[in-house]
Protein backbone atom coordinates (compact mmCIF):
# COMPACT_ATOMS: atom_id res chain seq x y z
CA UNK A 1 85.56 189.98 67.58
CA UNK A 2 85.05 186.54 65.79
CA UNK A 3 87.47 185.81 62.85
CA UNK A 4 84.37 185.48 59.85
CA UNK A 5 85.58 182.65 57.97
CA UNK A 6 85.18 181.90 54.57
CA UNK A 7 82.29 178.99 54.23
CA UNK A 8 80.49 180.19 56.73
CA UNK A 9 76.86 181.59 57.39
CA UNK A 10 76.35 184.07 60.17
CA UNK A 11 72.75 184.50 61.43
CA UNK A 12 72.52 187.74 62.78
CA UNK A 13 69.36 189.74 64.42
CA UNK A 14 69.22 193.22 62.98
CA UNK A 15 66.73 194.31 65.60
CA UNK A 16 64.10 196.29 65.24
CA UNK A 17 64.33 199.11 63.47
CA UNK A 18 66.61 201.62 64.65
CA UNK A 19 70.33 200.73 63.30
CA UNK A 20 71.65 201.90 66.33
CA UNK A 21 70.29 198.90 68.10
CA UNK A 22 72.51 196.10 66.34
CA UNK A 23 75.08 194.34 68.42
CA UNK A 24 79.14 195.45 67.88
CA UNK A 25 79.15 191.65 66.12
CA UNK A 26 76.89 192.17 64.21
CA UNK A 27 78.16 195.40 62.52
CA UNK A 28 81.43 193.11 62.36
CA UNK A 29 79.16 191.00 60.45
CA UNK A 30 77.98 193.81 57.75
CA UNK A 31 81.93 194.75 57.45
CA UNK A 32 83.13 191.42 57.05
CA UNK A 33 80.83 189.51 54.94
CA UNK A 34 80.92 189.10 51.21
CA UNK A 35 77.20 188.28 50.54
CA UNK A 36 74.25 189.34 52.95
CA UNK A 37 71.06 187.81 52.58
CA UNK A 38 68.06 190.08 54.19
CA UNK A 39 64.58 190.42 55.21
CA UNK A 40 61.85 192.69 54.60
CA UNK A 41 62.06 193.78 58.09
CA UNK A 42 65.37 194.58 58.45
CA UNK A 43 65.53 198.47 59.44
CA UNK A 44 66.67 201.18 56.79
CA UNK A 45 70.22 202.35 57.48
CA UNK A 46 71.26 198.95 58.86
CA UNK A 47 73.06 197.65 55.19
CA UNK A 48 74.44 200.92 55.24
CA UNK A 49 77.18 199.25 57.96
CA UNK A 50 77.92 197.10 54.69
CA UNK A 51 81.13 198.09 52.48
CA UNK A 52 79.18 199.90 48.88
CA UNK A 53 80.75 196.29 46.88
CA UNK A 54 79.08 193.79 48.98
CA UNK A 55 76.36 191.53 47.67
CA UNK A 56 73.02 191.92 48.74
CA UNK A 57 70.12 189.96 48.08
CA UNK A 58 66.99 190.14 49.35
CA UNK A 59 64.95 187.20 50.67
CA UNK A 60 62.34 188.99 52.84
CA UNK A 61 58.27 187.50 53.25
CA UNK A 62 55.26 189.48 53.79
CA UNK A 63 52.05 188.72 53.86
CA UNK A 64 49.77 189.02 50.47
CA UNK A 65 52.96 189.27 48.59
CA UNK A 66 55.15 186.44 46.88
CA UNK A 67 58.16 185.89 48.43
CA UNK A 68 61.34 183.22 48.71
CA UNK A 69 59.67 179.70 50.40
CA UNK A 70 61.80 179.00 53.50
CA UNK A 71 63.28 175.64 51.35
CA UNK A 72 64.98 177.95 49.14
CA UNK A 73 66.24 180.14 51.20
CA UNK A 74 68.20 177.46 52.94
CA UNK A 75 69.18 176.27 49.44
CA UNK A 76 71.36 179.94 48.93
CA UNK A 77 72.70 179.84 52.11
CA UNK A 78 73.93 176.67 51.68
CA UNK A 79 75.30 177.08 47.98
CA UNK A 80 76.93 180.90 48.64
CA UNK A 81 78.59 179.08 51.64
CA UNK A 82 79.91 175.83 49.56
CA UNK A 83 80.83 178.42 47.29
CA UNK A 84 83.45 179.98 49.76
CA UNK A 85 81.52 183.28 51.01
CA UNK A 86 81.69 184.76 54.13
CA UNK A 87 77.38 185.13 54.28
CA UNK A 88 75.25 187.22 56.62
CA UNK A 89 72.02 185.62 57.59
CA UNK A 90 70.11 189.57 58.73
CA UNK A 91 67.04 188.59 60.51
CA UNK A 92 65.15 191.70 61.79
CA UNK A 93 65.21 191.60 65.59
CA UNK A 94 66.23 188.42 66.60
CA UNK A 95 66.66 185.46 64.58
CA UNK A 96 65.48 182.79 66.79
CA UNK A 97 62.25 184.68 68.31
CA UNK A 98 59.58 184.13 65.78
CA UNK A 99 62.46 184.16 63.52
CA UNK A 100 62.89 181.53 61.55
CA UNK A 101 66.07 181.28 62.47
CA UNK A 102 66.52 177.51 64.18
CA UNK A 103 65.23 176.23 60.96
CA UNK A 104 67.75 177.89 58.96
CA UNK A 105 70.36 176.74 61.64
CA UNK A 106 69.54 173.27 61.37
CA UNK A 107 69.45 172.87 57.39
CA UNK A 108 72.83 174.63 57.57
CA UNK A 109 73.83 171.80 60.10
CA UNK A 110 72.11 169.40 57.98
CA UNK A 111 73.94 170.45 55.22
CA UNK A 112 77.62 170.63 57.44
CA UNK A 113 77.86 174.10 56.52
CA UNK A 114 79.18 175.95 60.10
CA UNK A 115 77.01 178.61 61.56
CA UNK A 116 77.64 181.34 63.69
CA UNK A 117 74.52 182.82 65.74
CA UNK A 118 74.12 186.88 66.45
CA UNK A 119 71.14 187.30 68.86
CA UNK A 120 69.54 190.83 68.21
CA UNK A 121 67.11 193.14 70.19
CA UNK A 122 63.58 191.41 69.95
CA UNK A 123 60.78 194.04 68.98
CA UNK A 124 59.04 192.85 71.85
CA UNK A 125 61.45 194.18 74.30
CA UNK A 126 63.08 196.98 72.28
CA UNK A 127 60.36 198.39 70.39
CA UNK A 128 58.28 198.39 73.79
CA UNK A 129 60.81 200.64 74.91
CA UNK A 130 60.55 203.04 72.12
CA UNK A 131 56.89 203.08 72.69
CA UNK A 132 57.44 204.33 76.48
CA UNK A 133 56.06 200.45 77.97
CA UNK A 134 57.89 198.52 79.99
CA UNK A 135 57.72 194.74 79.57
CA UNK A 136 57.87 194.56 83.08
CA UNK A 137 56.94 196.73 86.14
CA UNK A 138 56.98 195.42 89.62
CA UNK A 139 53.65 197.46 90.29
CA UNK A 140 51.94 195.32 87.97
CA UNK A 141 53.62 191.71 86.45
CA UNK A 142 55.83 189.52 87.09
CA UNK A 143 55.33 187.54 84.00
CA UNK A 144 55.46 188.48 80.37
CA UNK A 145 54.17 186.10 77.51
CA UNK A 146 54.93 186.55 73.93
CA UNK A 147 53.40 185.23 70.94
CA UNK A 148 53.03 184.96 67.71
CA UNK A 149 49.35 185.29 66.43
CA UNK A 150 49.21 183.12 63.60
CA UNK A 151 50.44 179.42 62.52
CA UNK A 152 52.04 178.12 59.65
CA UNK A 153 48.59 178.52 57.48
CA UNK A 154 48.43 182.23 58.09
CA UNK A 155 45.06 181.62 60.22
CA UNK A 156 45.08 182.77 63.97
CA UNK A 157 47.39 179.97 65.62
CA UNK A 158 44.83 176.82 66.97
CA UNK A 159 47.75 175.46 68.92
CA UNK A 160 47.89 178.28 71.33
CA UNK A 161 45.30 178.01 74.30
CA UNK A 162 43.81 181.46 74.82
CA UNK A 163 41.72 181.12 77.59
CA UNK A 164 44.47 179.85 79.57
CA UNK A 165 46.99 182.86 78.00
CA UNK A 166 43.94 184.91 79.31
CA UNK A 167 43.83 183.60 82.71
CA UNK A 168 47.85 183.14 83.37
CA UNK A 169 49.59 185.83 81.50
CA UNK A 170 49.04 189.68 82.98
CA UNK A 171 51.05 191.16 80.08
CA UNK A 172 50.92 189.73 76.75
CA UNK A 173 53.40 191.08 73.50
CA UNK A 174 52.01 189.41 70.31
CA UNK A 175 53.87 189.52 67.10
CA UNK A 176 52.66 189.50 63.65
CA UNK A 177 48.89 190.25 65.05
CA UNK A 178 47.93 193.07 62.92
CA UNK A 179 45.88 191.32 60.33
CA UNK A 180 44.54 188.77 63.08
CA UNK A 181 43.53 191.18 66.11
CA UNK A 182 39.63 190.76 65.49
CA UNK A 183 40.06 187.13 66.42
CA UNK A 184 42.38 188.00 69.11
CA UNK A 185 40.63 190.41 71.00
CA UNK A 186 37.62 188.01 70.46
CA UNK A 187 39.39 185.31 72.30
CA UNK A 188 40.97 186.84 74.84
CA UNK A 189 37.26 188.85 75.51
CA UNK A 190 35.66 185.50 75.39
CA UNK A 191 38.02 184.09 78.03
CA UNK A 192 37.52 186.61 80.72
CA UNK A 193 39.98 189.76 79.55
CA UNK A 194 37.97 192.66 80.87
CA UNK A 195 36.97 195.28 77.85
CA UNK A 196 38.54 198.50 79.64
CA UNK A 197 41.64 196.64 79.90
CA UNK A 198 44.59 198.74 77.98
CA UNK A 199 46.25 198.08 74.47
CA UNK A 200 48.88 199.36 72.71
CA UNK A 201 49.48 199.29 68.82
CA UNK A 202 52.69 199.98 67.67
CA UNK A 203 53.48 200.62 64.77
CA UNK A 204 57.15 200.42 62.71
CA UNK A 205 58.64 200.34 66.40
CA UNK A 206 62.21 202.49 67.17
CA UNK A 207 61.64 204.33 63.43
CA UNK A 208 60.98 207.79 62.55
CA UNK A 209 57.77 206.33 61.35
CA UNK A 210 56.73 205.11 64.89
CA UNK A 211 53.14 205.41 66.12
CA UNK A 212 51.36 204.48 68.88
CA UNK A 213 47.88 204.07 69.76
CA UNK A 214 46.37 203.83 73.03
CA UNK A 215 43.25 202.21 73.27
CA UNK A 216 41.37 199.30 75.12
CA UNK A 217 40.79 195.40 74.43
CA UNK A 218 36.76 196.61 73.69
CA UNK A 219 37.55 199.23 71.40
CA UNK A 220 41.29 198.29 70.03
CA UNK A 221 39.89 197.00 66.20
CA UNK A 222 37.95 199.72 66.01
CA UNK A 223 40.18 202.48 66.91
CA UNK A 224 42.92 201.17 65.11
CA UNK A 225 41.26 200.86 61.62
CA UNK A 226 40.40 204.63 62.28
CA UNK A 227 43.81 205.51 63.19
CA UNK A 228 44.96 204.26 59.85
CA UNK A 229 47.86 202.19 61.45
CA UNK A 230 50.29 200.23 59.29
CA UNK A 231 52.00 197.23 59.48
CA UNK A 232 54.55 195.75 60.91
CA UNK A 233 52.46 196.50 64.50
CA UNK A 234 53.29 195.09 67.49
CA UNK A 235 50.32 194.56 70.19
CA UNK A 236 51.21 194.41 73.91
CA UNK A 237 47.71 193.63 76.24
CA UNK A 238 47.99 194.65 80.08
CA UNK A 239 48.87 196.92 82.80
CA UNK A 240 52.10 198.12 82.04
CA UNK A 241 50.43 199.51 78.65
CA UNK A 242 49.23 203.04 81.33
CA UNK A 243 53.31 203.35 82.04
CA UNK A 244 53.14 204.96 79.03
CA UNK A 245 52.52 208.61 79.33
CA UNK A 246 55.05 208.69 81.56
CA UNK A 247 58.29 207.08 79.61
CA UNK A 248 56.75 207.99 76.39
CA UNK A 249 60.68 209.44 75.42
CA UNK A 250 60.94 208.60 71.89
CA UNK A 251 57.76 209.74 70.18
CA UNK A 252 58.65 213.01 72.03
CA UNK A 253 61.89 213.69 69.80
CA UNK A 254 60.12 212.55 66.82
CA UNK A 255 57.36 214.97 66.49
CA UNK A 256 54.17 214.94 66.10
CA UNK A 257 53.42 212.11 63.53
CA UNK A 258 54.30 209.42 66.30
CA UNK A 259 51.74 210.20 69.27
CA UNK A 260 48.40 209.38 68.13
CA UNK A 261 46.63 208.93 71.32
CA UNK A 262 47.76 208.96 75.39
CA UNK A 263 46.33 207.20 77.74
């Protein structure tokens, strides 16, 4: 394992959910580290690595709620590192997919405060998993796309080009597309995505709260506001969404508030 040197900042991807899914350095990390700075999606259990004595404080955004601005965030990393900590970055999943985490990399470098990165398990890949879909099945893609749904406004992202994603992407995993997946299934309808095509929500992937719903790109807002689904939700759109009833392994040994529909 890496010697965790005073001065430094570690950014480290807590993963998912589950806190069996962190990396061996990053439980070195929680051990090591004598302030840990963590977001709102970091899974329960996972500061329980930590020793009781170590500092925690958290920094976490989510949407409707006020929370630390990115600037000042980078402004305690930077001081608890000048300051001679050891400090844990926790990003859940992984801290440079949808993350956050290059820009925190580069003020530390900015700053010439030495960094350390800990990738973690993505949601998009491990929490697909937990939900019984494979990101990728040689029966059906052999191309995955993933995106996040909204821009630096909050607003569906106007950078992204949709009918293209429509046309060129057979699977698509979209992050942080709870709130925005009116719009999205609007666009990807409008560009040619055929209404029976299958959609999973998941929601609070590789938890004991995990549920899924099966349902289709026609009927996916509606179904989901009647499921009563909760944030954070991961979307994946395509084929390898109907692999599901057959690896659906997790939501079996969490019974029954997981399952809400199969498909």
């Amino acid at each position: 394992m890496p010697v965790f040197q005073p001065g430094w900042v570690w950014l480290a991807g807590a993963g998912p959910g589950d806190p069996g899914l962190i990396t061996l350095q990053v439980l070195h990390g929680l051990q090591r580290a004598d302030v840990i700075f963590y977001d709102a999606l970091v899974g329960e259990g996972v500061l329980d690595f930590a020793p009781a004595a170590t500092r925690r404080i958290f920094v976490g955004k989510r949407g409707g709620v006020a929370s630390p601005r990115q600037p000042e965030i980078n402004r305690q990393l930077i001081e608890a590192a000048r300051s001679g900590a050891r400090v844990l970055r926790l990003k859940g999943g992984d801290p440079f997919v949808f993350g956050r985490g290059a820009e925190e990399a580069s003020g530390l470098f900015e700053a010439g405060v030495p960094f350390r990165v800990l990738p973690g398990v993505t949601s998009g890949i491990g929490g697909l998993a937990y939900a019984g879909i494979p990101v990728t099945h040689r029966d059906h893609n052999h191309a995955v796309t993933f995106i996040t749904a909204h821009d630096q406004s909050g607003d569906i992202a106007r950078a992204l080009d949709w009918p293209a994603l429509a046309r060129g992407a057979p699977v698509l995993v979209i992050y942080m597309g709870f709130r925005l997946l009116g719009p999205i299934a609007e666009r990807l309808l409008a560009a040619g995505r055929p209404a029976d095509e299958p959609v999973a929500v998941v929601s609070k992937a590789t938890t004991a709260e995990q549920r899924t719903l099966v349902t289709t790109l026609g009927a996916c807002v509606a179904e989901t506001e009647a499921a009563g689904i909760e944030s954070p939700v991961l979307i994946v759109v395509g084929p390898v969404v109907r692999a599901r009833p057959l690896l659906n392994w997790f939501e079996a040994l969490t019974p029954p508030q997981a399952a809400l529909k199969s498909a």
